[in-house]
C-alpha atoms as a PDB file:
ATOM      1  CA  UNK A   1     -13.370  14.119  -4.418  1.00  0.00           C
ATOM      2  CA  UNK A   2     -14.664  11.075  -6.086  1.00  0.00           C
ATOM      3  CA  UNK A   3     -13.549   8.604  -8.499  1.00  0.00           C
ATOM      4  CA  UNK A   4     -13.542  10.830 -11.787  1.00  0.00           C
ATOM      5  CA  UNK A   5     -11.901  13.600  -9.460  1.00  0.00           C
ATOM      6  CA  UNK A   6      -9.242  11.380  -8.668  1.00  0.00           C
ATOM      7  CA  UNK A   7      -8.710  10.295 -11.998  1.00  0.00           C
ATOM      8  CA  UNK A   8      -8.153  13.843 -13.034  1.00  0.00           C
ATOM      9  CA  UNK A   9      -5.929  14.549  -9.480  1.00  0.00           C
ATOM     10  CA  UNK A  10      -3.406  11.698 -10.975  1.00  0.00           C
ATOM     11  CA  UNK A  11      -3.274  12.885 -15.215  1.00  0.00           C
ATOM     12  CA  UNK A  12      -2.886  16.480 -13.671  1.00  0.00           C
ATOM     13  CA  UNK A  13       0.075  15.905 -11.355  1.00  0.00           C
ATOM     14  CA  UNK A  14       1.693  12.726 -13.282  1.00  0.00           C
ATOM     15  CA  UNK A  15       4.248  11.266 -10.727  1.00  0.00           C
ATOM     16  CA  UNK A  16       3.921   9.832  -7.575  1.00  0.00           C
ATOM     17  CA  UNK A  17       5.660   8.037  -5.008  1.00  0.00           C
ATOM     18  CA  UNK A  18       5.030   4.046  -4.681  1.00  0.00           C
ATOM     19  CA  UNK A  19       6.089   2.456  -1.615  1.00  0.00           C
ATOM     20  CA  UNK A  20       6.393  -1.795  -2.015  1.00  0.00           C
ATOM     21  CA  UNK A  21       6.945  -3.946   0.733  1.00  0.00           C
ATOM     22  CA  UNK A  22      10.636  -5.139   0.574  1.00  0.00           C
ATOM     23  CA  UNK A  23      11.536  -9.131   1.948  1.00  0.00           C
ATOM     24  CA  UNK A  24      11.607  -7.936   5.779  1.00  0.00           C
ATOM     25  CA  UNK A  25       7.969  -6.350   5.822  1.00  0.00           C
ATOM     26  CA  UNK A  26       9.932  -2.539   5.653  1.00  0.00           C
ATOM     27  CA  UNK A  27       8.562  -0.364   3.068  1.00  0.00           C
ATOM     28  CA  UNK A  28      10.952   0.562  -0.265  1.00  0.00           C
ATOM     29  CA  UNK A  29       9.754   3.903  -2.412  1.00  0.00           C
ATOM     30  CA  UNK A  30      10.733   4.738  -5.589  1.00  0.00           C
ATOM     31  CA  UNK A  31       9.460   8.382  -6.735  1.00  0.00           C
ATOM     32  CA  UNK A  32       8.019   7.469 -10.577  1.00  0.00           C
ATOM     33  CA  UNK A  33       5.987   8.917 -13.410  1.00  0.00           C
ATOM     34  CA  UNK A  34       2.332   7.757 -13.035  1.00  0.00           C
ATOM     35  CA  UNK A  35      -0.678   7.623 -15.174  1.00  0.00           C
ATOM     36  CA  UNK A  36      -4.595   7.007 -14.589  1.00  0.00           C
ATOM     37  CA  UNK A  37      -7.081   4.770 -16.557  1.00  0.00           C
ATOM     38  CA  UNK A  38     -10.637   5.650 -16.831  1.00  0.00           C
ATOM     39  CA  UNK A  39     -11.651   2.863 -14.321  1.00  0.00           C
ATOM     40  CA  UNK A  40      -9.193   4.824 -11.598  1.00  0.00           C
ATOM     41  CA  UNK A  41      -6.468   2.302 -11.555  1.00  0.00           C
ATOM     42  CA  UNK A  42      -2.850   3.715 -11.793  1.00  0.00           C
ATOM     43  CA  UNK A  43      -0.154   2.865 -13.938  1.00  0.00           C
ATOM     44  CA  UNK A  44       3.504   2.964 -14.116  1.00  0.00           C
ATOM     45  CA  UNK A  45       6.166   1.110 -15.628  1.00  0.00           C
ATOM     46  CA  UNK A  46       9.251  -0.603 -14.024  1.00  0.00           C
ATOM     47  CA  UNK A  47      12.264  -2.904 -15.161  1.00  0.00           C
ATOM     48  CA  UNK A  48      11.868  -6.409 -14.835  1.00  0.00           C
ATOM     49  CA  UNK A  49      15.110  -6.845 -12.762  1.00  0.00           C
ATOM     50  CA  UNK A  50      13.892  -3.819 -10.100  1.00  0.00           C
ATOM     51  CA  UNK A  51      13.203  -4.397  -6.883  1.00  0.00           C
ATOM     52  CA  UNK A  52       9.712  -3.070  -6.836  1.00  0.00           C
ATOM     53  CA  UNK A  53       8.992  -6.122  -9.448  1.00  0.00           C
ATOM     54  CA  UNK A  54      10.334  -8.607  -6.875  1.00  0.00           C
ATOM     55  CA  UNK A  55       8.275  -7.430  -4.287  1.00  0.00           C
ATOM     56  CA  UNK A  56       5.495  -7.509  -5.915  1.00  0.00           C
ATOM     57  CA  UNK A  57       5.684 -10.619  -7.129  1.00  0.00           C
ATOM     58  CA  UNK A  58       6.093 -11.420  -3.575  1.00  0.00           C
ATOM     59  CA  UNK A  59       3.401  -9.308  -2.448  1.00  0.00           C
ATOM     60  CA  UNK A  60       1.277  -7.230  -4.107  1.00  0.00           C
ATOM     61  CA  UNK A  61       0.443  -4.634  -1.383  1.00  0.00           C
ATOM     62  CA  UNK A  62       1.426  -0.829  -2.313  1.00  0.00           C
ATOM     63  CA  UNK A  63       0.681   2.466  -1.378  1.00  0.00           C
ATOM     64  CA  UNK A  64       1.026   5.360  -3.668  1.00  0.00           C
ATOM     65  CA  UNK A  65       0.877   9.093  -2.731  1.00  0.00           C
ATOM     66  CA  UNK A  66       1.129  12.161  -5.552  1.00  0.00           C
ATOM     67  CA  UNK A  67       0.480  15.818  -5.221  1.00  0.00           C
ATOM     68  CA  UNK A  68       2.086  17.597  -2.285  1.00  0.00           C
ATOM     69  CA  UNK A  69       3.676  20.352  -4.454  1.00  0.00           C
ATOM     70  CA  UNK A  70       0.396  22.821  -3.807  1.00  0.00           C
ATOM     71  CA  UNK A  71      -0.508  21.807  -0.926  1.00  0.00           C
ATOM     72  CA  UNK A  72      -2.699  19.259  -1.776  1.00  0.00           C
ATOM     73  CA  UNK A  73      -2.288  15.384  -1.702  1.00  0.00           C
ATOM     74  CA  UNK A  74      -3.635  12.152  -2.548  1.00  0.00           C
ATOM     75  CA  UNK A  75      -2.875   8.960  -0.454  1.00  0.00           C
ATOM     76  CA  UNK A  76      -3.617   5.564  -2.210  1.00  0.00           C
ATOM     77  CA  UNK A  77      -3.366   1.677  -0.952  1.00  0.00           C
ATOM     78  CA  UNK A  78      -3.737  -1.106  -3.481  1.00  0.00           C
ATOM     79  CA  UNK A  79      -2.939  -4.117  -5.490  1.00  0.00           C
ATOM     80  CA  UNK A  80      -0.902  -4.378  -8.036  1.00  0.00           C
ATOM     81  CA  UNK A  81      -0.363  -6.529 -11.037  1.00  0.00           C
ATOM     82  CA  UNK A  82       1.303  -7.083 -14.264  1.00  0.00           C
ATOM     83  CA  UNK A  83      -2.069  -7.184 -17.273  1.00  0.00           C
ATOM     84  CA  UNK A  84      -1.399  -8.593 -20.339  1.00  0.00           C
ATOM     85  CA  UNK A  85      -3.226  -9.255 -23.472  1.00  0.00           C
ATOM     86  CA  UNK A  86      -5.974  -6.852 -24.125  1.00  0.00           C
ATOM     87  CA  UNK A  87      -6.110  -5.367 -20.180  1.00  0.00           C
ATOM     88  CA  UNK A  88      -2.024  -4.049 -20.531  1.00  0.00           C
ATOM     89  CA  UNK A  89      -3.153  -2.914 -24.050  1.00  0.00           C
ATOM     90  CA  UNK A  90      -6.097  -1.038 -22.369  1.00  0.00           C
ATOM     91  CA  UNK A  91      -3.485   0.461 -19.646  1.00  0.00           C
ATOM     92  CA  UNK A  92      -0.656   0.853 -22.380  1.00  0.00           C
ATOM     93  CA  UNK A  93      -2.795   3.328 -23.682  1.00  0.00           C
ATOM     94  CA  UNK A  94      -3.358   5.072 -20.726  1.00  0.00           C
ATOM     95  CA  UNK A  95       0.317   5.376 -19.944  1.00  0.00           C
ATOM     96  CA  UNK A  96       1.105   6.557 -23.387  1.00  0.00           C
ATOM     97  CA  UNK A  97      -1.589   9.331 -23.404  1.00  0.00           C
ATOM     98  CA  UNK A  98       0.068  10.810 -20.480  1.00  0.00           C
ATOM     99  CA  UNK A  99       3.838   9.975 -21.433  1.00  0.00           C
ATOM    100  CA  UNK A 100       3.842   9.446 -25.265  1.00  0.00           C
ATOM    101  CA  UNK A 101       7.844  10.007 -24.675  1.00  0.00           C
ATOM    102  CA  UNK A 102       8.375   6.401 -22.840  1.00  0.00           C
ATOM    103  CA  UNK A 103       6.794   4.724 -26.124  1.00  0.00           C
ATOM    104  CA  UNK A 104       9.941   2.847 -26.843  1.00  0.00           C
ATOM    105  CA  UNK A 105      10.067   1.973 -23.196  1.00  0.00           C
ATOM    106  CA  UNK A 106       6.896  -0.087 -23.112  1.00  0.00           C
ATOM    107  CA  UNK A 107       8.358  -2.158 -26.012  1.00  0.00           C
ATOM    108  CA  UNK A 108      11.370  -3.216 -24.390  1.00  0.00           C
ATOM    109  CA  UNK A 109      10.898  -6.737 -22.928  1.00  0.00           C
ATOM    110  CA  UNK A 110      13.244  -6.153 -19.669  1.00  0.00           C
ATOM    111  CA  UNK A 111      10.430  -3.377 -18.869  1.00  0.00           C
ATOM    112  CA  UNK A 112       6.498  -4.521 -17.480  1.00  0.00           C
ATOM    113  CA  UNK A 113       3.882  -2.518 -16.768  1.00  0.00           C
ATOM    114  CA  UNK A 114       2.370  -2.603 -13.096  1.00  0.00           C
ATOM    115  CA  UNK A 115      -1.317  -1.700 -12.653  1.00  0.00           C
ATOM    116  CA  UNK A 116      -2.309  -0.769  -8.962  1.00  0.00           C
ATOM    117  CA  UNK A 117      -6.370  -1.447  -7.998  1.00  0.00           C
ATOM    118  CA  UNK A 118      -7.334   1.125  -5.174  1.00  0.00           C
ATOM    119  CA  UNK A 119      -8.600  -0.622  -2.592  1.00  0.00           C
ATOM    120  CA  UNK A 120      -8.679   2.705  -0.429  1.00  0.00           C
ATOM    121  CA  UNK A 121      -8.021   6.595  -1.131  1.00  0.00           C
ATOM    122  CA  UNK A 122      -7.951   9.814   0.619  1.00  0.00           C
ATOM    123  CA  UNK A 123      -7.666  13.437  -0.269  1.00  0.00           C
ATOM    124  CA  UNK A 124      -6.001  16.106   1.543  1.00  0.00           C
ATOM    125  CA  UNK A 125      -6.445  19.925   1.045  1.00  0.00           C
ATOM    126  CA  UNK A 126      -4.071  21.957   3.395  1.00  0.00           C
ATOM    127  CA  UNK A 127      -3.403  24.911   1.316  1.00  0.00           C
ATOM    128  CA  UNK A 128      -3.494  27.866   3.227  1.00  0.00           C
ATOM    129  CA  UNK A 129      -6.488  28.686   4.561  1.00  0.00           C
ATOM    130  CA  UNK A 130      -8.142  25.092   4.026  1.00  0.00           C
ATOM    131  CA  UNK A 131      -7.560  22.291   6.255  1.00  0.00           C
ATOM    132  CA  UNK A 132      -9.502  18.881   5.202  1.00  0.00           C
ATOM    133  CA  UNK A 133      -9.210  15.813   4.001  1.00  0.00           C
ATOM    134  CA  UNK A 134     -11.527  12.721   3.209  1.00  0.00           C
ATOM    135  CA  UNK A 135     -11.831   9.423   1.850  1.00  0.00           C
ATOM    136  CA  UNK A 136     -12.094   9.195  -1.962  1.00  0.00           C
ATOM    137  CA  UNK A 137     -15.514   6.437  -2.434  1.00  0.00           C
ATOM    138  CA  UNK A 138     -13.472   3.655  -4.002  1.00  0.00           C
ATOM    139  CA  UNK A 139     -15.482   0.017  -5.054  1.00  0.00           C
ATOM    140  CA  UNK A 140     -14.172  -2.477  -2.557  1.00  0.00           C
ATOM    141  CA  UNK A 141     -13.818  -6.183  -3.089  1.00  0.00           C
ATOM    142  CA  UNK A 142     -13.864  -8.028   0.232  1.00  0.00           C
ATOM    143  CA  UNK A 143     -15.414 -11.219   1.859  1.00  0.00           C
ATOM    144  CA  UNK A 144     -19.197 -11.000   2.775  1.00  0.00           C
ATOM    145  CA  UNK A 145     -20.200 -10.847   6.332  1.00  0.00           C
ATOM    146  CA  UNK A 146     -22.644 -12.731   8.243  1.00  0.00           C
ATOM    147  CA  UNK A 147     -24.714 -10.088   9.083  1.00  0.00           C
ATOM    148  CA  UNK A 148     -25.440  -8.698   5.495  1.00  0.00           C
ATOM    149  CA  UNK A 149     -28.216 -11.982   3.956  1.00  0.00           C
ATOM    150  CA  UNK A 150     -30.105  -9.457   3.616  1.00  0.00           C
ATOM    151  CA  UNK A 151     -27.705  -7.412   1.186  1.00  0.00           C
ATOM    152  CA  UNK A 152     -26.934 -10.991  -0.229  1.00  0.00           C
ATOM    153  CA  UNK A 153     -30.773 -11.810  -0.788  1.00  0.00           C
ATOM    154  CA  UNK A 154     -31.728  -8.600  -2.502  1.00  0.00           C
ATOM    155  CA  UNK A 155     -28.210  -8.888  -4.762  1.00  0.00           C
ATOM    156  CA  UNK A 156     -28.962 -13.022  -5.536  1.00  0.00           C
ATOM    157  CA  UNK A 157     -32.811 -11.456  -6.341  1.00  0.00           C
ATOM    158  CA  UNK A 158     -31.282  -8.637  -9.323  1.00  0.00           C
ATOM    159  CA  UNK A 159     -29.750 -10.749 -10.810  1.00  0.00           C
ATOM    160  CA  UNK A 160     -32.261 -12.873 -11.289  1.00  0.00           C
ATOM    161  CA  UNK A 161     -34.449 -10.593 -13.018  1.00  0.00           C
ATOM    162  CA  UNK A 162     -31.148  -9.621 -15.416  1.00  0.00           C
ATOM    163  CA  UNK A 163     -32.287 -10.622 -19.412  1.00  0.00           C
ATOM    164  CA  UNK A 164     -29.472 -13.345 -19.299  1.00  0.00           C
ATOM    165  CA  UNK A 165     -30.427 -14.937 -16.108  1.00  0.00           C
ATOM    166  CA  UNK A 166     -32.413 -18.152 -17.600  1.00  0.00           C
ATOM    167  CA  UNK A 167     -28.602 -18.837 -19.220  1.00  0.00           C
ATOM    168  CA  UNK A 168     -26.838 -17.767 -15.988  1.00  0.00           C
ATOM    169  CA  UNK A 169     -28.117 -19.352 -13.241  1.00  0.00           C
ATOM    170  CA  UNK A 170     -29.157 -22.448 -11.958  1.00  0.00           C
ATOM    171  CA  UNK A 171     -32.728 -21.013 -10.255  1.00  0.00           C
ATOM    172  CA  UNK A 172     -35.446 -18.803 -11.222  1.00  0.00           C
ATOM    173  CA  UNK A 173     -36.329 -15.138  -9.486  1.00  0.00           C
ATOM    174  CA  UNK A 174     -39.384 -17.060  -8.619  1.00  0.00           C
ATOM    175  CA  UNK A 175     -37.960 -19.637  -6.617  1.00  0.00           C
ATOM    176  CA  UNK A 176     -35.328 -17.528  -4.953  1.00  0.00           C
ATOM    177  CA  UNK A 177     -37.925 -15.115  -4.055  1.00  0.00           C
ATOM    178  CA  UNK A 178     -39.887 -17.895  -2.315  1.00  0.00           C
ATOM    179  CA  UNK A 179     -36.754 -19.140   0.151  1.00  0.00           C
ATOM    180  CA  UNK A 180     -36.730 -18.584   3.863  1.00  0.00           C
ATOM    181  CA  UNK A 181     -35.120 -15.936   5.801  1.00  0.00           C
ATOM    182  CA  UNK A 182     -33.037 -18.509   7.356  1.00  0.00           C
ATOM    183  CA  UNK A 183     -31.736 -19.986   4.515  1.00  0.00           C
ATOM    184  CA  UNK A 184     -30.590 -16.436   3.263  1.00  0.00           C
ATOM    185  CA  UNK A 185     -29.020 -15.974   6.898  1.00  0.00           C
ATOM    186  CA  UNK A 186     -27.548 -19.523   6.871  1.00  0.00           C
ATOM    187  CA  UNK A 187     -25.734 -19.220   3.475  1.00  0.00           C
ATOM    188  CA  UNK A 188     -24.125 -15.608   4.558  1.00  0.00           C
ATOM    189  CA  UNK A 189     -22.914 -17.432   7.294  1.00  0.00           C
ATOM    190  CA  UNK A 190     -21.111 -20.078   4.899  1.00  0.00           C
ATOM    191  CA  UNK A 191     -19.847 -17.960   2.919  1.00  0.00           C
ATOM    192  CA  UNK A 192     -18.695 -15.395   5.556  1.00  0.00           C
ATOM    193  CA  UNK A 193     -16.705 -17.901   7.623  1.00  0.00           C
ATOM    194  CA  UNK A 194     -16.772 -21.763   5.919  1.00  0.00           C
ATOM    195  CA  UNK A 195     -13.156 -23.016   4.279  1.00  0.00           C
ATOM    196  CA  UNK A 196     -15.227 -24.984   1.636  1.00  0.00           C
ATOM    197  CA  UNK A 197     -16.894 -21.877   0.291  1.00  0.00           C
ATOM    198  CA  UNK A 198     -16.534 -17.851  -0.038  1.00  0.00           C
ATOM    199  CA  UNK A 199     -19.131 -14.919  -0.803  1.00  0.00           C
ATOM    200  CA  UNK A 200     -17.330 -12.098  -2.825  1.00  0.00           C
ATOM    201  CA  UNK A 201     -18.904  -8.656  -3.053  1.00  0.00           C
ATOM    202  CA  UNK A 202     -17.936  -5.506  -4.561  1.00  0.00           C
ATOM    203  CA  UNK A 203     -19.415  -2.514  -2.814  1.00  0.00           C
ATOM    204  CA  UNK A 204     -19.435   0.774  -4.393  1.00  0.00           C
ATOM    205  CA  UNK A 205     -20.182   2.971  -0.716  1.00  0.00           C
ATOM    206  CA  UNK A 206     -22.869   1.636   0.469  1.00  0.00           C
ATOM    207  CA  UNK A 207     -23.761  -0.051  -2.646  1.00  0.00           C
ATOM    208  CA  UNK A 208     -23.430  -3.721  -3.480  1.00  0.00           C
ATOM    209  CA  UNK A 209     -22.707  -3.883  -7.177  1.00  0.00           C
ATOM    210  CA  UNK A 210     -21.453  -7.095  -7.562  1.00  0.00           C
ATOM    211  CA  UNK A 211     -20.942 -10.614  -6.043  1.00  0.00           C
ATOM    212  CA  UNK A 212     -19.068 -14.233  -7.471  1.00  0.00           C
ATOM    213  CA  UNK A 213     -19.144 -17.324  -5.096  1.00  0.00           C
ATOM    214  CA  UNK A 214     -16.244 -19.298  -4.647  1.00  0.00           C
ATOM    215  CA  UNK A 215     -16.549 -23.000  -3.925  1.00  0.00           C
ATOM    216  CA  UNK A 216     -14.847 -26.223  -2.916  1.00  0.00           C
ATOM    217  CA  UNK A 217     -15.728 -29.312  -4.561  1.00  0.00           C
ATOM    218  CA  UNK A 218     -13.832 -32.146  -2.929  1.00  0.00           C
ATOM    219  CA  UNK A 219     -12.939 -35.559  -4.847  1.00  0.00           C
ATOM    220  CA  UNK A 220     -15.945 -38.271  -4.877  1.00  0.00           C
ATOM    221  CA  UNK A 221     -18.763 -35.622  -4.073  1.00  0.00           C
ATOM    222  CA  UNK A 222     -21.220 -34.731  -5.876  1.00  0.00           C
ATOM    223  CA  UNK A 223     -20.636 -30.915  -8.120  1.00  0.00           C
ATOM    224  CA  UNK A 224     -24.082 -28.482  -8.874  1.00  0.00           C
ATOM    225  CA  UNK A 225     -25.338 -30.398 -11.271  1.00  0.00           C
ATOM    226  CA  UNK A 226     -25.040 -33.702  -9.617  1.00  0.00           C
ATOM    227  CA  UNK A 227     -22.015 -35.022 -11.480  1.00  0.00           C
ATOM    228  CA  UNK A 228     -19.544 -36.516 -10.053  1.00  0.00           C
ATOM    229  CA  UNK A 229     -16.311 -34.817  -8.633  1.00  0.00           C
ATOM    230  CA  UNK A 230     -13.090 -36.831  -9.516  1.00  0.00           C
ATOM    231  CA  UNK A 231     -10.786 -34.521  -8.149  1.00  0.00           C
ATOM    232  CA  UNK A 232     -10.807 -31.505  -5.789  1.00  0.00           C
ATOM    233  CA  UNK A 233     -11.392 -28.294  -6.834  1.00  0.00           C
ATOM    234  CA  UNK A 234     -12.085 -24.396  -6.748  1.00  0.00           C
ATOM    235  CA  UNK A 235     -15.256 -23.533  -8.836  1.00  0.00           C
ATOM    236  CA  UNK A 236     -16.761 -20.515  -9.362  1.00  0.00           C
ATOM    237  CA  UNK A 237     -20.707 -19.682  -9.477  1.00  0.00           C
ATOM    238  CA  UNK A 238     -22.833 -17.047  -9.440  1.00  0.00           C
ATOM    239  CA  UNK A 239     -21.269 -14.498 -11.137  1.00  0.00           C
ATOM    240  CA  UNK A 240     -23.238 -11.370 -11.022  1.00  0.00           C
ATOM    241  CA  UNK A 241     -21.922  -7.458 -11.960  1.00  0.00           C
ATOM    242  CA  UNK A 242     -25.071  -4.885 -12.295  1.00  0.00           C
ATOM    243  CA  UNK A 243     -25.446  -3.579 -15.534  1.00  0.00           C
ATOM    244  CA  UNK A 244     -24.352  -0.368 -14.959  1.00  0.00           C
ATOM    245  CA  UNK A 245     -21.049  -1.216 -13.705  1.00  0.00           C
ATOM    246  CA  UNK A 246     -20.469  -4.029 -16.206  1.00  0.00           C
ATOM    247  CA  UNK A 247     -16.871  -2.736 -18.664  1.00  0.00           C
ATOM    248  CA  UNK A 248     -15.317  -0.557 -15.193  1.00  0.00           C
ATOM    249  CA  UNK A 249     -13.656  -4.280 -14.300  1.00  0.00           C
ATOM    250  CA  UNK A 250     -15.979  -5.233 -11.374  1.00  0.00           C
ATOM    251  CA  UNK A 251     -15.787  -8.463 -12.436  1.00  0.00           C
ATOM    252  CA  UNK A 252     -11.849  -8.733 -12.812  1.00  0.00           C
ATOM    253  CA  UNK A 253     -11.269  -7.470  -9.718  1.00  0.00           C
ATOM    254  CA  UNK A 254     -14.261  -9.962  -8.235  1.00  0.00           C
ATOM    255  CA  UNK A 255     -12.364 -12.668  -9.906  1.00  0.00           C
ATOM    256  CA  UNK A 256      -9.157 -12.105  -9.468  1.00  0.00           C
ATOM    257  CA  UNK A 257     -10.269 -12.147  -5.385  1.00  0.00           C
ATOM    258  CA  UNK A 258     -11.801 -15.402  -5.688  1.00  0.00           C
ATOM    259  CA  UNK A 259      -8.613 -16.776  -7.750  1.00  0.00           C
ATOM    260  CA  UNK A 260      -6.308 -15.312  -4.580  1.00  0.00           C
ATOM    261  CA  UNK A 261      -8.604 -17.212  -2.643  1.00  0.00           C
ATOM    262  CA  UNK A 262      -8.224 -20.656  -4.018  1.00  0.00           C
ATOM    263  CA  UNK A 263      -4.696 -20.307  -4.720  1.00  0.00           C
ATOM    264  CA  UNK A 264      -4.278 -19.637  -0.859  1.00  0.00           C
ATOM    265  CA  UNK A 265      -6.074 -23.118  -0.340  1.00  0.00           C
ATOM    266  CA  UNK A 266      -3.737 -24.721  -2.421  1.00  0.00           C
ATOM    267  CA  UNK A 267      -5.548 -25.226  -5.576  1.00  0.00           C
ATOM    268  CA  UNK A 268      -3.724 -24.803  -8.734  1.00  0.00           C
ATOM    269  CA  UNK A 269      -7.035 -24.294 -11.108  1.00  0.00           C
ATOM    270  CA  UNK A 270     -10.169 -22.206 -10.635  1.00  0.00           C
ATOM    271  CA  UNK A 271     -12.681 -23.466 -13.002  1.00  0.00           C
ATOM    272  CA  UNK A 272     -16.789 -22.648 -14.076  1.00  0.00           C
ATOM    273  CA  UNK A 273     -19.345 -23.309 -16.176  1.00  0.00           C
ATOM    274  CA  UNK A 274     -20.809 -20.936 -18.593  1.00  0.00           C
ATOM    275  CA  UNK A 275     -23.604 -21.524 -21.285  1.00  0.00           C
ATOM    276  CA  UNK A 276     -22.716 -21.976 -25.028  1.00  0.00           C
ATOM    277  CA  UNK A 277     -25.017 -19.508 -25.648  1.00  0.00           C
ATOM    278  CA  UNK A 278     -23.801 -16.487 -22.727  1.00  0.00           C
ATOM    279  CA  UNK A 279     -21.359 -14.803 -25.109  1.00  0.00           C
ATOM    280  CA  UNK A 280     -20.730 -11.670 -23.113  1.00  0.00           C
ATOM    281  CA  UNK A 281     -20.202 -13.826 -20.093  1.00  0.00           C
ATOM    282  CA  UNK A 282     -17.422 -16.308 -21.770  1.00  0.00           C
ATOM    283  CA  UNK A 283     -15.921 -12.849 -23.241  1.00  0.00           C
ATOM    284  CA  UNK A 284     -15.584 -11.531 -19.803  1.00  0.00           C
ATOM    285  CA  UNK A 285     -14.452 -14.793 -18.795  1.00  0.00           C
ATOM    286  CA  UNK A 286     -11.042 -14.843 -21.217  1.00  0.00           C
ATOM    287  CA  UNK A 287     -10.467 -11.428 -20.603  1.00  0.00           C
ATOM    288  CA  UNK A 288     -10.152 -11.978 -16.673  1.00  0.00           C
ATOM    289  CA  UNK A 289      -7.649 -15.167 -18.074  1.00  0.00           C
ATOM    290  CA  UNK A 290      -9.953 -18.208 -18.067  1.00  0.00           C
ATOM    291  CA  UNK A 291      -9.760 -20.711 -21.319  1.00  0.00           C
ATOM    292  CA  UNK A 292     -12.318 -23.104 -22.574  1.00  0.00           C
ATOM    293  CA  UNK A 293     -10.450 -26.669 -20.560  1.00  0.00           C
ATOM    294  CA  UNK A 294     -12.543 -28.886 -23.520  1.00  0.00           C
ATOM    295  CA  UNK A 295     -14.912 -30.101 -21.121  1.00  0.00           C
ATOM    296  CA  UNK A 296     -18.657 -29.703 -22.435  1.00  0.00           C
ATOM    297  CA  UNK A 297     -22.112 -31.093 -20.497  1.00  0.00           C
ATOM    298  CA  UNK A 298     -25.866 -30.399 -20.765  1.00  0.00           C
ATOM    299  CA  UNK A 299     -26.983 -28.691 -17.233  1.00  0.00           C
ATOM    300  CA  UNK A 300     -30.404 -27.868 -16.011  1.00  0.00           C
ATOM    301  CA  UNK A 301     -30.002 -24.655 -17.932  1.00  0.00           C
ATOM    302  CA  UNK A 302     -28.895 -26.261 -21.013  1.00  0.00           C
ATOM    303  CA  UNK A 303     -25.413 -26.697 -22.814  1.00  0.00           C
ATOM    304  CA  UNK A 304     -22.567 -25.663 -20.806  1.00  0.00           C
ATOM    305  CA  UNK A 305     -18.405 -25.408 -21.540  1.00  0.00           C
ATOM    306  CA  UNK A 306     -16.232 -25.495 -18.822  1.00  0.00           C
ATOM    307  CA  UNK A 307     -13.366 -22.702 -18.342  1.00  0.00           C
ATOM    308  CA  UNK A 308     -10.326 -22.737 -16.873  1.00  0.00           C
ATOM    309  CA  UNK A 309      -7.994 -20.313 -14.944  1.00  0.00           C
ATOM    310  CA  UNK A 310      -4.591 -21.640 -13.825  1.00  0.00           C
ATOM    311  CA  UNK A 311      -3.393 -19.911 -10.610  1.00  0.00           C
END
């Protein structure tokens, strides 16, 4: 099974169970109607005042299993959270397709819809006569590791050569191209292990699809552009989703990681800097929930706004 298959696995059976983690740690199911978007994330709704809302507002760890009935099933772990603007619109109409009955449901404000991210899947086939099961290739969003500058390198060295990159990033293919081994091997490192900065990657199997940097400016350094910090900070940089994945929400989910990430370091804002001119990048920008703070400056790449995500 892949990622299509599983999509189809989900609309085909439509109900699942969901297992949250209650306030001890112990698991809490609730058997529910469930739904698939095109980007395999599931869907279901719950009221506000349930207790799978207030776990997962505690912690957004689930695991969701459907099928069973024929013999086959599909186990699912994942993240869940509550979209809104255009992303619950987008999984509103998801839901709907498959249960155009709970219309009036999804306009009642004591009920939210919960999206769930895979993070890991498997299939099972144990009707009679067939006995196997396997992993379902999922995209992963994790921390890099020190060993992979290579994987890092060649990644930093696409998106270089991407149309947009003389508006996107601070050096040229040609200069990255020209860098050491070791500083390649050094950065990983950083990023890998450091508390002042983080390497995000999304990996589709073997694949690396996808990477944002997460880093910590501290109060009276100097930032990437050799301004002036006045207070500290989480920033984004290098924001990178190839082409072919871009509108599958790579780049939420990269984004959303690095946002976890500074909020468990105790910042309340993650902020970045995008050019006036990088339209699809500020438009993927609000959609993931960042808003232009006011802030303007000229960088080395020209005229930049600065955007804001409260966490």
């Amino acid at each position: 099974m892949d990622r299509r298959g599983l999509v189809q696995y989900v609309r085909a059976h439509g109900d699942g169970v969901v297992s949250s983690l209650g306030p001890d740690g112990a698991p809490q199911a609730a058997y529910l109607p469930i739904a698939a978007t095109d980007r395999a994330e599931l869907v279901f709704d719950a009221r506000v005042t349930s207790r799978k809302i207030a776990n997962l507002r505690r912690d957004p760890r689930v695991a969701v299993v459907a099928g069973g009935r024929d013999g086959t099933t599909l186990q699912c772990e994942g993240v869940a959270d509550l979209p809104d603007g255009a992303e619950r619109e987008r999984c509103a109409r998801a839901y709907l397709d498959a249960f155009p009955q709970f219309a009036a449901s999804l306009s009642d404000d004591g009920v939210v819809l919960v999206r769930v991210r895979l993070t890991w899947a498997r299939f099972g086939d144990y009707r009679p006569g067939v006995s196997s099961s396997g992993e379902v290739p999922l995209v992963a969003v994790r921390r890099v590791r020190a060993d992979e500058w290579q994987l890092a390198r060649d990644l930093r060295l696409d998106a270089l050569r991407d149309e947009d990159a003389g508006i996107a990033f601070l050096e040229t293919y040609e200069d990255a191209a020209a860098q050491p081994d070791t500083l390649y091997q050094d950065r990983a490192s950083r990023a890998a292990e450091g508390d002042d900065v983080a390497q995000l990657v999304a990996v589709d199997g073997d694949t690396w699809i996808g990477s944002v940097t997460v880093l910590v400016q501290r109060a009276g350094s100097l930032d990437y552009h050799g301004l002036p910090v006045e207070h500290s900070r989480a920033v984004v940089v290098g924001v990178y989703v190839r082409s072919e994945h871009r509108g599958d929400g790579v780049v939420d989910r990269l984004l959303d990681e690095a946002a976890r990430w500074s909020r468990d370091r105790g910042f309340d804002e993650l902020a970045l800097g995008v050019h006036q001119d990088n339209a699809r990048a500020q438009g993927a920008y609000r959609r993931a929930g960042f808003v232009p703070s006011g802030i303007t400056f000229t960088g080395s790449i020209g005229p930049e706004l600065e955007m804001v995500r409260r966490l």
